[in-house]
N, C-alpha and C. Protein backbone atom coordinates (compact mmCIF):
# COMPACT_ATOMS: atom_id res chain seq x y z
N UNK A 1 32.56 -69.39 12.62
CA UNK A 1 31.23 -68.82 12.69
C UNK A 1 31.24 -67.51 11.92
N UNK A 2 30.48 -67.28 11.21
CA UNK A 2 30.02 -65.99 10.64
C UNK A 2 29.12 -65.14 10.89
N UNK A 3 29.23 -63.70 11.04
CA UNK A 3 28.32 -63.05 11.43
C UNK A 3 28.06 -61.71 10.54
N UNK A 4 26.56 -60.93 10.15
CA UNK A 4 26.59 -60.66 9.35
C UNK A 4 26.03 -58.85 10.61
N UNK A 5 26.61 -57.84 10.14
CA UNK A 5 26.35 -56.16 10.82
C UNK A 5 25.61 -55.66 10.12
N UNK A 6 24.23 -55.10 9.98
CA UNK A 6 23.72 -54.18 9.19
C UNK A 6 23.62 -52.86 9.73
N UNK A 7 23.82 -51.50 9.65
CA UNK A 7 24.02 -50.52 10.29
C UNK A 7 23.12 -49.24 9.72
N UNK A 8 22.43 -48.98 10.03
CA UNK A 8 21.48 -47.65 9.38
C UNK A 8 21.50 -46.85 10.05
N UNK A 9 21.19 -45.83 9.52
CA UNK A 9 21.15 -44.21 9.75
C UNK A 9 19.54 -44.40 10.79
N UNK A 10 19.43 -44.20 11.93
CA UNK A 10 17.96 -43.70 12.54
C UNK A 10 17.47 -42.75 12.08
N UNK A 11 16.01 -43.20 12.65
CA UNK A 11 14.85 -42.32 11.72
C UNK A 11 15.05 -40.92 12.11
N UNK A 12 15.17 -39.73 11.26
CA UNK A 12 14.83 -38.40 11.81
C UNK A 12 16.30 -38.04 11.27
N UNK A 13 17.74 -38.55 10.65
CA UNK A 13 18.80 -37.87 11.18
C UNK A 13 18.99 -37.87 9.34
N UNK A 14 19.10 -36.86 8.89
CA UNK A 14 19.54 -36.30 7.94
C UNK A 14 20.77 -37.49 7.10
N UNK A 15 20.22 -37.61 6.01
CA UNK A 15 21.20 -38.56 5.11
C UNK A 15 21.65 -38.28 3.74
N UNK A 16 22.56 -37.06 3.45
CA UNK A 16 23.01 -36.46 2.28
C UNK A 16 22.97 -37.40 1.06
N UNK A 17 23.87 -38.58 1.65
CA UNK A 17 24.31 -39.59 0.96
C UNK A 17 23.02 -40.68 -0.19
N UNK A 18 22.11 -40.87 0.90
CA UNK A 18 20.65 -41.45 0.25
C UNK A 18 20.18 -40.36 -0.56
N UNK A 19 20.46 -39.32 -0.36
CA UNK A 19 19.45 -37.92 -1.15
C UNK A 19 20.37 -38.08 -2.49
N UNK A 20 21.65 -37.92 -2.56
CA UNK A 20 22.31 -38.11 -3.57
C UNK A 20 21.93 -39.44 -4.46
N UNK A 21 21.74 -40.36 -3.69
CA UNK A 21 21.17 -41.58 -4.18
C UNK A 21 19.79 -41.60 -5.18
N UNK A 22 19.36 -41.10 -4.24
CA UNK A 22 17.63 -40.76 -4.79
C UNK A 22 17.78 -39.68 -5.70
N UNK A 23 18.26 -38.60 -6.07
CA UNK A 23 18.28 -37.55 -6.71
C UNK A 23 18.79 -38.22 -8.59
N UNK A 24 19.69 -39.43 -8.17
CA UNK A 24 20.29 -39.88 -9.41
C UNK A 24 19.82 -40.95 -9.98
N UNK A 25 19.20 -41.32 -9.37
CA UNK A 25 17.88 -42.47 -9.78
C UNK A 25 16.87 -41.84 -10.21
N UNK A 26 16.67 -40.54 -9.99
CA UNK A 26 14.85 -40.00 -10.77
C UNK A 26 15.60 -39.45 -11.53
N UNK A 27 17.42 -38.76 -11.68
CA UNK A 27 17.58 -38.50 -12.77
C UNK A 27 17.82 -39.28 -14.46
N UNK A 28 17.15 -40.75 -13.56
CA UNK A 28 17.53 -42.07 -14.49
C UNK A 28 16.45 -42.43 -15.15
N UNK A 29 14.85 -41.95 -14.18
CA UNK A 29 13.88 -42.11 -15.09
C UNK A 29 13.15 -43.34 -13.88
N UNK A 30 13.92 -43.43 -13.30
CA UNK A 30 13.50 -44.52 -12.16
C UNK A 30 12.70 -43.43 -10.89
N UNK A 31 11.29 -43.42 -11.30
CA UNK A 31 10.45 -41.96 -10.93
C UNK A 31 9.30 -43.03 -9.37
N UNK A 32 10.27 -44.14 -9.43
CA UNK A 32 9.14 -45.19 -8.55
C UNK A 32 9.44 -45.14 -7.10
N UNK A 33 10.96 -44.44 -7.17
CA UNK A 33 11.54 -44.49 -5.83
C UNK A 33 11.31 -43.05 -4.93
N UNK A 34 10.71 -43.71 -3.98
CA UNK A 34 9.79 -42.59 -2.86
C UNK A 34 11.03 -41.81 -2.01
N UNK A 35 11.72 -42.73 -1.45
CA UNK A 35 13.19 -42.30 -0.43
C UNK A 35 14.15 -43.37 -0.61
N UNK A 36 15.39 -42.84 -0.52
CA UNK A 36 16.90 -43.74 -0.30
C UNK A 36 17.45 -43.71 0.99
N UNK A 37 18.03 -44.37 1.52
CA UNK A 37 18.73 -44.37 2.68
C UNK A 37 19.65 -45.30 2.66
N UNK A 38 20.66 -44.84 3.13
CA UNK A 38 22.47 -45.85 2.85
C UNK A 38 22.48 -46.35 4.22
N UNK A 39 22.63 -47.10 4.70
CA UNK A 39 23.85 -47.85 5.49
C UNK A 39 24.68 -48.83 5.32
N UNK A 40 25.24 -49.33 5.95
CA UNK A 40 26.80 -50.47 5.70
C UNK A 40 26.34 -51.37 6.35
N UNK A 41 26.97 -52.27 5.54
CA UNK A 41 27.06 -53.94 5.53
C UNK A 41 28.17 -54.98 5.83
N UNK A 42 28.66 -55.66 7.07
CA UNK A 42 29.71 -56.05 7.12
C UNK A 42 29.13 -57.26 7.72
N UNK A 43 30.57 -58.32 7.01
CA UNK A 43 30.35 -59.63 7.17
C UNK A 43 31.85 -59.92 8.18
N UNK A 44 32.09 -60.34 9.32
CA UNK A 44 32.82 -60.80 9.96
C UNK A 44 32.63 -62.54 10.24
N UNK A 45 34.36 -63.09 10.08
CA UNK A 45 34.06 -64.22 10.12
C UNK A 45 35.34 -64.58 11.73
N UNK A 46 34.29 -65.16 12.87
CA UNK A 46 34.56 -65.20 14.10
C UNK A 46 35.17 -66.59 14.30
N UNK A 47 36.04 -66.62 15.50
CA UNK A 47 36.86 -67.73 15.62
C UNK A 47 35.77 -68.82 17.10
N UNK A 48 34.47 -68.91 16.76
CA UNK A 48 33.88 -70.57 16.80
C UNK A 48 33.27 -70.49 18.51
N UNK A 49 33.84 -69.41 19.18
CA UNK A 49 32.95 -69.91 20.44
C UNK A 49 31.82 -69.85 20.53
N UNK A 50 31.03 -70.09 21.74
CA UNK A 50 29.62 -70.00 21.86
C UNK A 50 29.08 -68.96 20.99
N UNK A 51 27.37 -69.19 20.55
CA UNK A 51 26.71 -68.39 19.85
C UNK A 51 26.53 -67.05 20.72
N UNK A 52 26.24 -67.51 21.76
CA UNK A 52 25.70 -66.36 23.35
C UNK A 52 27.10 -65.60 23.54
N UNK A 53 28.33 -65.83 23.31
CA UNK A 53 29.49 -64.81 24.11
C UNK A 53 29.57 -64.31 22.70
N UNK A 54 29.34 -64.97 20.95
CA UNK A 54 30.06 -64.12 19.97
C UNK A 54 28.98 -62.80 20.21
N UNK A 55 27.74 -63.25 20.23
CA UNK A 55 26.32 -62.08 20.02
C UNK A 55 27.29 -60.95 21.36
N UNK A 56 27.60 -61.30 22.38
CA UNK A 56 27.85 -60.28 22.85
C UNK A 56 29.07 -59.64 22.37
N UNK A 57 30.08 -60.50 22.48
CA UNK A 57 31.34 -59.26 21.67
C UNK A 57 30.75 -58.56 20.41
N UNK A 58 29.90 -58.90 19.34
CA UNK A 58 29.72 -58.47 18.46
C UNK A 58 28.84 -56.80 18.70
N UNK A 59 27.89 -57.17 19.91
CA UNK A 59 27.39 -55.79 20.39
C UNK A 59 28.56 -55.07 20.98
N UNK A 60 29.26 -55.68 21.50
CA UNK A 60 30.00 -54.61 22.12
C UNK A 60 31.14 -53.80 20.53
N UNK A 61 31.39 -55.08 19.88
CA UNK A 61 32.40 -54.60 18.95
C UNK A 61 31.20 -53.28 17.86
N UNK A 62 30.01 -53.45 18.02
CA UNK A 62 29.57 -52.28 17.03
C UNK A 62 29.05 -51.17 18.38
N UNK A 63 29.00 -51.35 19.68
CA UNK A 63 28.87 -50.25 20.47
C UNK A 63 30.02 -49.25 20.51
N UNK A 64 31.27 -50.02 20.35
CA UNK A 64 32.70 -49.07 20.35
C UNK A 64 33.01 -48.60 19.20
N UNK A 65 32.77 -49.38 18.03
CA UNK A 65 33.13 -49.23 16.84
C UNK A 65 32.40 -49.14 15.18
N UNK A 66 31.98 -50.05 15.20
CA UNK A 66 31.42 -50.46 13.90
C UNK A 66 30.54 -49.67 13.46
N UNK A 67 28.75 -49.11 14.42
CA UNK A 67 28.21 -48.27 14.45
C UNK A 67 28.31 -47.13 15.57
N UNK A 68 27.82 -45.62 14.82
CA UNK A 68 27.68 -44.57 15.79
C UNK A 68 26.56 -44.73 16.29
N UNK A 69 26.14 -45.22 17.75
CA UNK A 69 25.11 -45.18 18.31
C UNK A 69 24.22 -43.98 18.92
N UNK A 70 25.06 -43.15 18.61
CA UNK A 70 24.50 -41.52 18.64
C UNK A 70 23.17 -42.05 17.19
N UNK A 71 23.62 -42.00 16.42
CA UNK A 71 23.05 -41.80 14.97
C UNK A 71 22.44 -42.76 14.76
N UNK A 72 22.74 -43.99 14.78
CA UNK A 72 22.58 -45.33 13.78
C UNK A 72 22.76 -46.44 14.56
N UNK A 73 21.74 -47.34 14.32
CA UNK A 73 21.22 -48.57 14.79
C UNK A 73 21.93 -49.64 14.04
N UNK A 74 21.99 -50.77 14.80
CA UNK A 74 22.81 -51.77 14.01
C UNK A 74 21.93 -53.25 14.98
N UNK A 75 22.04 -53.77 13.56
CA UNK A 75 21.33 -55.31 13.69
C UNK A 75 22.31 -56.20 13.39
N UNK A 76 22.74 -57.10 14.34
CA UNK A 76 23.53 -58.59 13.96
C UNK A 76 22.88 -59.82 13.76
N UNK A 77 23.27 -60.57 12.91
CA UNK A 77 22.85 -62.39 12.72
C UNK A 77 23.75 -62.84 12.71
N UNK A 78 23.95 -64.06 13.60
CA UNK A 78 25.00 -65.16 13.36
C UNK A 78 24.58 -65.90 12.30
N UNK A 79 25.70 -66.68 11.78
CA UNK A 79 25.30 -68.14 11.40
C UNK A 79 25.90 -69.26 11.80
């Protein structure tokens, strides 16, 4: 089974990283882009049990780890 983590920065919390992003894109001429914002992307590939127990280890594995839930929200999909 495969499962796919998307992890973003929440609204309101300062993101150097996207500003750097955005700052080098209008220095490209690319004048269309309003805001940037980074987060991470991880693809884990799980060993097959139920859909219902992976969804939960997978919350728990980005509550301990994967994302800072102080900061940043994280969305999972199986497949």
């Amino acid at each position: 089974m495969k499962a796919k983590v998307y992890v973003t920065l929440k609204k309101g919390v300062l993101d150097p990283q996207g500003k750097a992003v955005m700052g080098a894109l209008k220095s490209m001429k690319f004048d269309e882009v309003k805001d940037v914002r980074v987060g991470k992307f991880m693809e884990l590939e799980l060993n097959g049990a139920s859909k219902a127990d992976e969804e939960k280890r997978l919350k728990e594995m980005c509550e301990r780890l994967l994302a800072n839930t102080v900061i940043e929200n994280y969305r999972i999909e199986i497949e």
